[in-house]
N, C-alpha and C. Protein backbone atom coordinates (compact mmCIF):
# COMPACT_ATOMS: atom_id res chain seq x y z
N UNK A 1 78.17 123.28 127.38
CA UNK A 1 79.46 123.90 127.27
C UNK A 1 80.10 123.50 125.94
N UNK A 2 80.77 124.34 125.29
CA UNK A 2 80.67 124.25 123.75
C UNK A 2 82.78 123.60 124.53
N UNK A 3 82.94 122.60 123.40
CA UNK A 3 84.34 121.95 123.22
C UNK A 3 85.15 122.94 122.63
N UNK A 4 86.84 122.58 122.45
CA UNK A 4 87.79 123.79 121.79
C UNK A 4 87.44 123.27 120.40
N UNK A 5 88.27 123.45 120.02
CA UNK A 5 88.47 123.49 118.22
C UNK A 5 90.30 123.89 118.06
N UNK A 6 90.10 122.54 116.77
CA UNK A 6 91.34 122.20 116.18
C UNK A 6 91.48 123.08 114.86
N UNK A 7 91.94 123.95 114.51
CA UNK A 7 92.04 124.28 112.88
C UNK A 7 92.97 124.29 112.31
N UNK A 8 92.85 123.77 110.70
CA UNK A 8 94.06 123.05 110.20
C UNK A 8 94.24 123.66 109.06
N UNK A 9 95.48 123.81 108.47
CA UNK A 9 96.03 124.69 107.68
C UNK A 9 96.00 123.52 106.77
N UNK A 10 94.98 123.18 106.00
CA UNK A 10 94.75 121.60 105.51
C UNK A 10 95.61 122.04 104.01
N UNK A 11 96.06 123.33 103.22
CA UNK A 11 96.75 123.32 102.09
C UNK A 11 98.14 122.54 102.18
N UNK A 12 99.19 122.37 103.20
CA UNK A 12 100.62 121.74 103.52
C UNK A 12 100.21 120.88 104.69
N UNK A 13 99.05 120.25 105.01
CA UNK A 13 99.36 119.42 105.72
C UNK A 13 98.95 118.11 105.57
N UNK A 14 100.04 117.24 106.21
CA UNK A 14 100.39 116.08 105.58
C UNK A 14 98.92 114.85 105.66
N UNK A 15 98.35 113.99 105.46
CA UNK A 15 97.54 113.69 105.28
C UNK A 15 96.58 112.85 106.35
N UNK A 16 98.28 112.20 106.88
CA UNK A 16 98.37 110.70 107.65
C UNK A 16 98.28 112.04 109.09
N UNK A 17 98.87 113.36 109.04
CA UNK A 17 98.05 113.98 110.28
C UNK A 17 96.90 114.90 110.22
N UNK A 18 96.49 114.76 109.16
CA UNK A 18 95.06 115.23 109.24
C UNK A 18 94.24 114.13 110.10
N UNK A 19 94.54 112.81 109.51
CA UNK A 19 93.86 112.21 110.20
C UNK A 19 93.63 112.03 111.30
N UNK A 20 95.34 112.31 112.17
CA UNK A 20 95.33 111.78 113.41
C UNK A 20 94.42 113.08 114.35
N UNK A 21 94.39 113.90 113.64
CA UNK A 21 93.86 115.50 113.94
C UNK A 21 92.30 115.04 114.03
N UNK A 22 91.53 114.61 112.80
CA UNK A 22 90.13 114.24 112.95
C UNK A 22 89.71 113.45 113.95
N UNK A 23 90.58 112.30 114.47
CA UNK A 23 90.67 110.84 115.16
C UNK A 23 90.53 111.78 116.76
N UNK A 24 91.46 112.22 116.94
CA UNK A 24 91.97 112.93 118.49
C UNK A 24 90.57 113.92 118.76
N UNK A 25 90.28 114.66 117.62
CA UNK A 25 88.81 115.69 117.55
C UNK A 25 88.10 114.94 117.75
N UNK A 26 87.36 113.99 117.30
CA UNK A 26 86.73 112.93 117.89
C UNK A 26 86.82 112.59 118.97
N UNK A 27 87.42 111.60 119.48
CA UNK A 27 87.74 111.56 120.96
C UNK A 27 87.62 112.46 122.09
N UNK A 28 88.13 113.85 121.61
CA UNK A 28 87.98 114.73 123.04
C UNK A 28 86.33 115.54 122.42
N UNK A 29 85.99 115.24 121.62
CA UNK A 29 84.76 116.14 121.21
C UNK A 29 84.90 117.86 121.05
N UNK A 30 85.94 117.68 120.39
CA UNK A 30 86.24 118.91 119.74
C UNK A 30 85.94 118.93 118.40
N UNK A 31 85.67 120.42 118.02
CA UNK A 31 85.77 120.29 116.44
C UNK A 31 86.57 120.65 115.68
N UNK A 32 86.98 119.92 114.60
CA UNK A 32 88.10 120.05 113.58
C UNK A 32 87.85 120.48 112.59
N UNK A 33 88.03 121.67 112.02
CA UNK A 33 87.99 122.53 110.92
C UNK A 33 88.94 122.51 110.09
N UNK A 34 89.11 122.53 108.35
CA UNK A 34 90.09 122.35 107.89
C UNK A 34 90.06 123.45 107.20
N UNK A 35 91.11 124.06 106.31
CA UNK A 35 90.86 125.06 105.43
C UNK A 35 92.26 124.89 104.33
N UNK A 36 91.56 125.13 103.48
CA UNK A 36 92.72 125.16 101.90
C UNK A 36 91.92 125.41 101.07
N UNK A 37 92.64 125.76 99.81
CA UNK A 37 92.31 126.90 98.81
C UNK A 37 91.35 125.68 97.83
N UNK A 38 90.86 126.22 97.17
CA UNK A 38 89.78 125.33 95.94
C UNK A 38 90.62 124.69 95.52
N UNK A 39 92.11 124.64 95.19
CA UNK A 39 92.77 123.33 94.44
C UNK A 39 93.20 122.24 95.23
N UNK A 40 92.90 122.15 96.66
CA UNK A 40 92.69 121.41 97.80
C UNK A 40 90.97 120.53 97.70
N UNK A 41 91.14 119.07 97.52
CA UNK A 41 89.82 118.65 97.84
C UNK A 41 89.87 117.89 99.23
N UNK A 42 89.55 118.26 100.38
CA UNK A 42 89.60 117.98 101.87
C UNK A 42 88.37 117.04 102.18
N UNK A 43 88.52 116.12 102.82
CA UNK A 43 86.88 115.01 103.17
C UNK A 43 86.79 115.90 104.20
N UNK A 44 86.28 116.61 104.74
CA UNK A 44 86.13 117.26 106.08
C UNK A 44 84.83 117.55 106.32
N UNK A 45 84.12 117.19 107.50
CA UNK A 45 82.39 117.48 107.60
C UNK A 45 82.72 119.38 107.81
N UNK A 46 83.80 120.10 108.32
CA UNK A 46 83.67 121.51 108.62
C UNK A 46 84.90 121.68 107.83
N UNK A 47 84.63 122.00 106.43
CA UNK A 47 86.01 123.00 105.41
C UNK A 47 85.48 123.85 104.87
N UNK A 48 86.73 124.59 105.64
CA UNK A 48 86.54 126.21 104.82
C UNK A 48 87.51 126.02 103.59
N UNK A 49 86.79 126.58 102.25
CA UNK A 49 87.46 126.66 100.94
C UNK A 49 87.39 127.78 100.77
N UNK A 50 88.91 128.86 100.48
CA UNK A 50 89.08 129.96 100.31
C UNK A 50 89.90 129.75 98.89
N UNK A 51 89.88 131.10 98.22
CA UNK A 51 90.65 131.57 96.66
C UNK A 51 92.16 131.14 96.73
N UNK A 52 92.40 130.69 95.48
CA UNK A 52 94.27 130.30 95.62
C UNK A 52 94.96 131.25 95.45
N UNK A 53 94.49 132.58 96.22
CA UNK A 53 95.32 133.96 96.53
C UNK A 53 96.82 133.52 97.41
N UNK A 54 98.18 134.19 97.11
CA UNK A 54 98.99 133.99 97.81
C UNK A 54 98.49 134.41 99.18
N UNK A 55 98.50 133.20 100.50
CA UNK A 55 98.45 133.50 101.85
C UNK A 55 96.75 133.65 101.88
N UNK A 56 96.15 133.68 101.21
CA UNK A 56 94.45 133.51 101.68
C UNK A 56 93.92 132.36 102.63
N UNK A 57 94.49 131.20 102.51
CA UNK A 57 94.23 130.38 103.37
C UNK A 57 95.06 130.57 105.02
N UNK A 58 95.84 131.37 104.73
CA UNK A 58 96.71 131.63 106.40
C UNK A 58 95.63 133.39 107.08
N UNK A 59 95.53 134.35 106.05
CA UNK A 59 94.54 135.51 106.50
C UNK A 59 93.19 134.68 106.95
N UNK A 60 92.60 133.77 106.18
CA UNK A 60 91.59 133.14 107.04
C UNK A 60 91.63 132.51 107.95
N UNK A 61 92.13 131.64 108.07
CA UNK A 61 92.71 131.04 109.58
C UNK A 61 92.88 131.60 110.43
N UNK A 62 93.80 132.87 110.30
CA UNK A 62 94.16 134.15 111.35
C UNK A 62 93.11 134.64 111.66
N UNK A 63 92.14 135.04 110.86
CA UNK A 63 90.67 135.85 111.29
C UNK A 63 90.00 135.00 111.94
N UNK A 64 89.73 133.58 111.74
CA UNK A 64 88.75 132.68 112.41
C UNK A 64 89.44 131.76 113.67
N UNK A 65 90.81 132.52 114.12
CA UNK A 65 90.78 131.44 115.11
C UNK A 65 90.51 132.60 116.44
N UNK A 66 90.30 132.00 117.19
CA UNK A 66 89.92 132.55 119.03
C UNK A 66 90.77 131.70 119.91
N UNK A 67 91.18 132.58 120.76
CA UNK A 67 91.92 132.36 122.41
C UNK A 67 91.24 131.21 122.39
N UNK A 68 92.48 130.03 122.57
CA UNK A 68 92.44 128.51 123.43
C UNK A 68 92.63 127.75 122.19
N UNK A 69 92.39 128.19 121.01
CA UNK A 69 91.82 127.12 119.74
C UNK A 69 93.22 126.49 119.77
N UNK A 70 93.51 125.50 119.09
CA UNK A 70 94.97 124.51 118.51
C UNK A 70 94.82 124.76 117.38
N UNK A 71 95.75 125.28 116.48
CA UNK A 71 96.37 125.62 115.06
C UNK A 71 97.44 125.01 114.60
N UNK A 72 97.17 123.89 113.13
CA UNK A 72 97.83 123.03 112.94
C UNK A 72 98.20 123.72 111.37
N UNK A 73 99.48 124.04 111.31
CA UNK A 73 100.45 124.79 110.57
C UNK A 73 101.94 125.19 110.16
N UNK A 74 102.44 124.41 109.30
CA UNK A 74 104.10 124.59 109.34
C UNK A 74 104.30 126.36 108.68
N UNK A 75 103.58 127.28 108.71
CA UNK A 75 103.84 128.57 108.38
C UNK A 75 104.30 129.10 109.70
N UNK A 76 105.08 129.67 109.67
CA UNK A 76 106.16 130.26 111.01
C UNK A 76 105.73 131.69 111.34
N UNK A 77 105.31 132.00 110.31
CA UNK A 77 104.96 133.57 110.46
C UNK A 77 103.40 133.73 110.66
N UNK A 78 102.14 132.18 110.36
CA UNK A 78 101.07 132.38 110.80
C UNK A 78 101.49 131.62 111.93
N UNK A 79 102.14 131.23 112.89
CA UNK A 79 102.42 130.47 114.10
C UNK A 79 102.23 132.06 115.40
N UNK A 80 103.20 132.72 114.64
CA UNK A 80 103.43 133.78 115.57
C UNK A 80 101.79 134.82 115.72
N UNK A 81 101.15 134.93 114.38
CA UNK A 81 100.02 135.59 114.81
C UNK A 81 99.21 134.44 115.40
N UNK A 82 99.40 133.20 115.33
CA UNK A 82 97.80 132.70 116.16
C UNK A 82 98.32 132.55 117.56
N UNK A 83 99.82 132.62 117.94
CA UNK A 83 100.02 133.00 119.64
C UNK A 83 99.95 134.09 119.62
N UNK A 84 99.94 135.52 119.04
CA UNK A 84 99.46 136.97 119.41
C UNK A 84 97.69 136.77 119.70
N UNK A 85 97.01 135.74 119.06
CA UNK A 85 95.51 135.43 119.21
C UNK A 85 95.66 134.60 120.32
N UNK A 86 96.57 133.94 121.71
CA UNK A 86 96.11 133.47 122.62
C UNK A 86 95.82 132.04 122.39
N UNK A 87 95.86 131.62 121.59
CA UNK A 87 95.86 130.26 120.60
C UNK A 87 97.53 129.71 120.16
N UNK A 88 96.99 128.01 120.01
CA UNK A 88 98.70 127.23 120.60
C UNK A 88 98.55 126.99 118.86
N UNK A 89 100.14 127.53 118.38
CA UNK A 89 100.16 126.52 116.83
C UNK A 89 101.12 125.38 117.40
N UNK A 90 101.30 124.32 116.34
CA UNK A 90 101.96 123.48 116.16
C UNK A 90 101.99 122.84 114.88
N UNK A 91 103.22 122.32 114.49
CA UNK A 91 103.37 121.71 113.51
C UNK A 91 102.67 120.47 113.26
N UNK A 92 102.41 119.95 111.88
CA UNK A 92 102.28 118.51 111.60
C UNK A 92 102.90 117.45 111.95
N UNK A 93 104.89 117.78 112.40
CA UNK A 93 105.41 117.26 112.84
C UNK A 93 106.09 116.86 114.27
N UNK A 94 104.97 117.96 115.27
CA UNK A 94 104.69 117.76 116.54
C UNK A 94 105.88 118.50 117.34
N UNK A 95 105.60 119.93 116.36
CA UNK A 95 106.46 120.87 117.27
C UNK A 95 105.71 121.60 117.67
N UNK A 96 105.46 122.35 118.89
CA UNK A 96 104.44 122.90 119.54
C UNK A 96 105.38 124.33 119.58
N UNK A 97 104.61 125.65 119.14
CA UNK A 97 105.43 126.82 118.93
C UNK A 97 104.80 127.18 120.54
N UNK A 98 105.93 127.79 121.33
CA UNK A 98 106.22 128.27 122.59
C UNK A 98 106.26 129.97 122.16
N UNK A 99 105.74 130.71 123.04
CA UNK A 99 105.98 132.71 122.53
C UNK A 99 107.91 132.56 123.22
N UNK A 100 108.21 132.25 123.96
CA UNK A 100 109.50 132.54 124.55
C UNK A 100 110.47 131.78 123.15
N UNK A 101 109.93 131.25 122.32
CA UNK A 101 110.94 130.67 121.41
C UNK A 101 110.65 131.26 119.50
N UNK A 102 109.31 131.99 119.99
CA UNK A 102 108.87 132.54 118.42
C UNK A 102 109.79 133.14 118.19
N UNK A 103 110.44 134.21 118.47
CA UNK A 103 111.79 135.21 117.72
C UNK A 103 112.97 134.41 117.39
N UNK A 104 113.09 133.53 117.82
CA UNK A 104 113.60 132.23 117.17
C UNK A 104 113.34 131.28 115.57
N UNK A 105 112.51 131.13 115.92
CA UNK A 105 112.03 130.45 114.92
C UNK A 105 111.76 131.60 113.68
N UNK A 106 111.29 132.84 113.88
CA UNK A 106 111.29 133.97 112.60
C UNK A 106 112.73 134.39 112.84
N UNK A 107 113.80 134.05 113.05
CA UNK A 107 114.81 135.09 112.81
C UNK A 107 115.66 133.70 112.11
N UNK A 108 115.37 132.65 112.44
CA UNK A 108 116.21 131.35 111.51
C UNK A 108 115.07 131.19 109.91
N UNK A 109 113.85 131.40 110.13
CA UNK A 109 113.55 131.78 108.91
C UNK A 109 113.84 132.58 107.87
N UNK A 110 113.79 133.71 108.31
CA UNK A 110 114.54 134.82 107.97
C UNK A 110 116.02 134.73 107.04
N UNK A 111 116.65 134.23 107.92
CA UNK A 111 118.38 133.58 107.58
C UNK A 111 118.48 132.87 106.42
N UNK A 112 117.36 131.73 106.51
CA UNK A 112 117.38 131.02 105.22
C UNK A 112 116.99 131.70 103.78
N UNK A 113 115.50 132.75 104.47
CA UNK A 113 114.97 132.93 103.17
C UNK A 113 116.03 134.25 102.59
N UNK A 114 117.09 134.64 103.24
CA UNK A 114 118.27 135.62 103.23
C UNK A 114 119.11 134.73 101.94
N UNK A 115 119.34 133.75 102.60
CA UNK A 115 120.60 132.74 102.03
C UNK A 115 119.64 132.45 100.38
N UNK A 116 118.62 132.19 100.64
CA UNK A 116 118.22 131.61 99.01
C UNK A 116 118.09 132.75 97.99
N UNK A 117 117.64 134.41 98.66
CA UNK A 117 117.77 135.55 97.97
C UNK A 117 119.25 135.59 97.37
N UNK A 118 119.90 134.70 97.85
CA UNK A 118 121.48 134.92 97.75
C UNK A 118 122.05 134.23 96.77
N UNK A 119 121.14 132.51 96.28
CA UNK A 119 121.47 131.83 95.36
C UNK A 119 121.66 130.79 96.61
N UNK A 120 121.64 130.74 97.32
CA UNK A 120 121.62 129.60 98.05
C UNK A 120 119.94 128.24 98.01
N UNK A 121 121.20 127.24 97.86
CA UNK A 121 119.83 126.07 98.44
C UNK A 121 119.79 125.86 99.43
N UNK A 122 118.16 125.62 100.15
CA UNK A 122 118.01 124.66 101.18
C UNK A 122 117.24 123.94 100.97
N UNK A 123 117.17 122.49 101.73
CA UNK A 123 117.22 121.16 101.51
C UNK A 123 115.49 121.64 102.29
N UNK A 124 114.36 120.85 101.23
CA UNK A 124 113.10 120.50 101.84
C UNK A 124 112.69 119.46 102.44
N UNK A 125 111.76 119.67 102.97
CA UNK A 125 110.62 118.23 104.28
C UNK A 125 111.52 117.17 103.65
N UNK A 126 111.92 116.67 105.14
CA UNK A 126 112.65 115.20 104.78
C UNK A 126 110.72 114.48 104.44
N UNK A 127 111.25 113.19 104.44
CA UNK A 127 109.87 112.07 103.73
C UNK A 127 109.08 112.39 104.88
N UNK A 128 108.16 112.21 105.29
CA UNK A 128 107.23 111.82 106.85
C UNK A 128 107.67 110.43 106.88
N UNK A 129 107.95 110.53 108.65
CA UNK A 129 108.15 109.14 109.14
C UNK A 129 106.78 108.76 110.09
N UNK A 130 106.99 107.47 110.70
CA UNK A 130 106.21 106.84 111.81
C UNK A 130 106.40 108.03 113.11
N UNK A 131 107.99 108.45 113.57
CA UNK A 131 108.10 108.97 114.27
C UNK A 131 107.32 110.39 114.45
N UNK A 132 107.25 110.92 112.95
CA UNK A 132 106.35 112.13 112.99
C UNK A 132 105.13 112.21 113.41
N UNK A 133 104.54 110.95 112.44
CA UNK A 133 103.56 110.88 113.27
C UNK A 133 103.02 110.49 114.84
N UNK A 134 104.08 109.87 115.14
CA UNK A 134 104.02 109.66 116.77
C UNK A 134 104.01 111.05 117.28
N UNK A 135 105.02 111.82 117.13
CA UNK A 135 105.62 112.86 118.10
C UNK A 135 104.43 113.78 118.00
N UNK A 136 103.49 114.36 116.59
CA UNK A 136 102.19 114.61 116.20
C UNK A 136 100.91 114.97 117.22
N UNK A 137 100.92 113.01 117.07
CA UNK A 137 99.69 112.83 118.24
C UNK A 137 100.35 112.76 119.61
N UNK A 138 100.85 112.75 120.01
CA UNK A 138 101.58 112.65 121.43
C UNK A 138 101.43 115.11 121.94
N UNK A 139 102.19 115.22 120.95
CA UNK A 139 101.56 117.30 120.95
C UNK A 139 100.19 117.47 120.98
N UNK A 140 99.71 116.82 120.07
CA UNK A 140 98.29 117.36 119.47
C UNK A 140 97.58 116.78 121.11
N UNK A 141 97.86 115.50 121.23
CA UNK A 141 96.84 114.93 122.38
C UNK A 141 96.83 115.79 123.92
N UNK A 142 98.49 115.91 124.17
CA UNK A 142 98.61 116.61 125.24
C UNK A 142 98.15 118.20 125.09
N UNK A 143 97.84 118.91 123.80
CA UNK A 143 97.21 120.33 123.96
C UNK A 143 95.84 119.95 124.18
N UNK A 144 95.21 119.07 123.41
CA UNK A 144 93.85 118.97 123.87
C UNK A 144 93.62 118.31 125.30
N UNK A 145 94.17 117.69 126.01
CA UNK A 145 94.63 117.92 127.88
C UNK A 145 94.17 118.76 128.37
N UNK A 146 95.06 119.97 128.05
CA UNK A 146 95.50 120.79 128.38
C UNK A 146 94.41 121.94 127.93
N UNK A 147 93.94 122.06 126.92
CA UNK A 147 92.74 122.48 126.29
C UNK A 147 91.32 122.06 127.13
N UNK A 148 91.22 120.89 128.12
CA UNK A 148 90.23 119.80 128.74
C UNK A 148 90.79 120.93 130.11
N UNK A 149 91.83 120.81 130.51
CA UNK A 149 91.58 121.11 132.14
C UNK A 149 91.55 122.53 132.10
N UNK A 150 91.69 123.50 131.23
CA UNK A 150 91.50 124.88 131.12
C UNK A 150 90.19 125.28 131.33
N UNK A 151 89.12 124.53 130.48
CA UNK A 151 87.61 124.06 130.69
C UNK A 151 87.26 123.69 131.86
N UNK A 152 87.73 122.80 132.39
CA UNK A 152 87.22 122.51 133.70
C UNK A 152 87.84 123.53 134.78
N UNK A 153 88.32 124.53 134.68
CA UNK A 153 89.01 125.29 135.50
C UNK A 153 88.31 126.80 135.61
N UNK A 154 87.64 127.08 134.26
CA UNK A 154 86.33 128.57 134.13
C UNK A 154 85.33 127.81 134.93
């Protein structure tokens, strides 16, 4: 019986959760795939290296993930297509995107990227803390759970 698979939007994501991403793949015997563009150098035994086309690394990801996979990605707008694929995103910082809360999350995107067309600033990624990474593996661990008893349930 083949394990799920983790895939990671490895161009914005933070480093200290890549790891915890490889560590947890390990453990449940899943596989962890990373992907970022050639100006990305990733240690990863499975990386996909795609062109530093705007969004080439999110169209690949989108094409290669399948129903059940975990998608690790602060892009809001590839969050919403990998739950139209039946597949859970979540952030690096251990926010797990819900479908009852996606029109949410694209319509406050939206707002902002409104406000900066406007001359407006907004304030980027506070630093990464300990807590991020806690809250991280604590998401990441409980989808692969949850990813485990779905398996034992076909």
């Amino acid at each position: 019986m083949q394990k799920g698979r983790v895939l990671i939007d490895a161009d914005a994501c933070p480093r200290q959760a890549l790891v915890i991403a490889q560590q947890l793949c390990k453990e449940f015997g899943w596989q962890c795939l990373t992907f970022a563009s050639y100006n990305h150098q990733i240690g990863s035994e499975h990386h996909v290296t795609v062109d530093a086309g705007p969004q080439a690394v999110d169209m690949k990801l989108a094409n290669e993930t399948r129903p059940n996979d975990v998608v690790v990605t602060q892009d809001i707008g590839l969050a919403a297509l990998i739950l139209g694929k039946r597949a859970q995103p979540l952030t690096p910082h251990g926010l797990i995107f819900e479908p009852e809360r996606m029109a949410f999350h694209l319509e406050e995107r939206n707002e902002k990227a409104r406000f900066r067309r406007g001359g407006g600033r907004t304030r980027g990624p506070a630093a990464r803390t300990r807590e991020d990474d806690q809250r991280f593996l604590t998401a990441l661990r409980s989808l692969l759970e949850r990813g485990e008893q779905q398996d034992g349930n076909q």
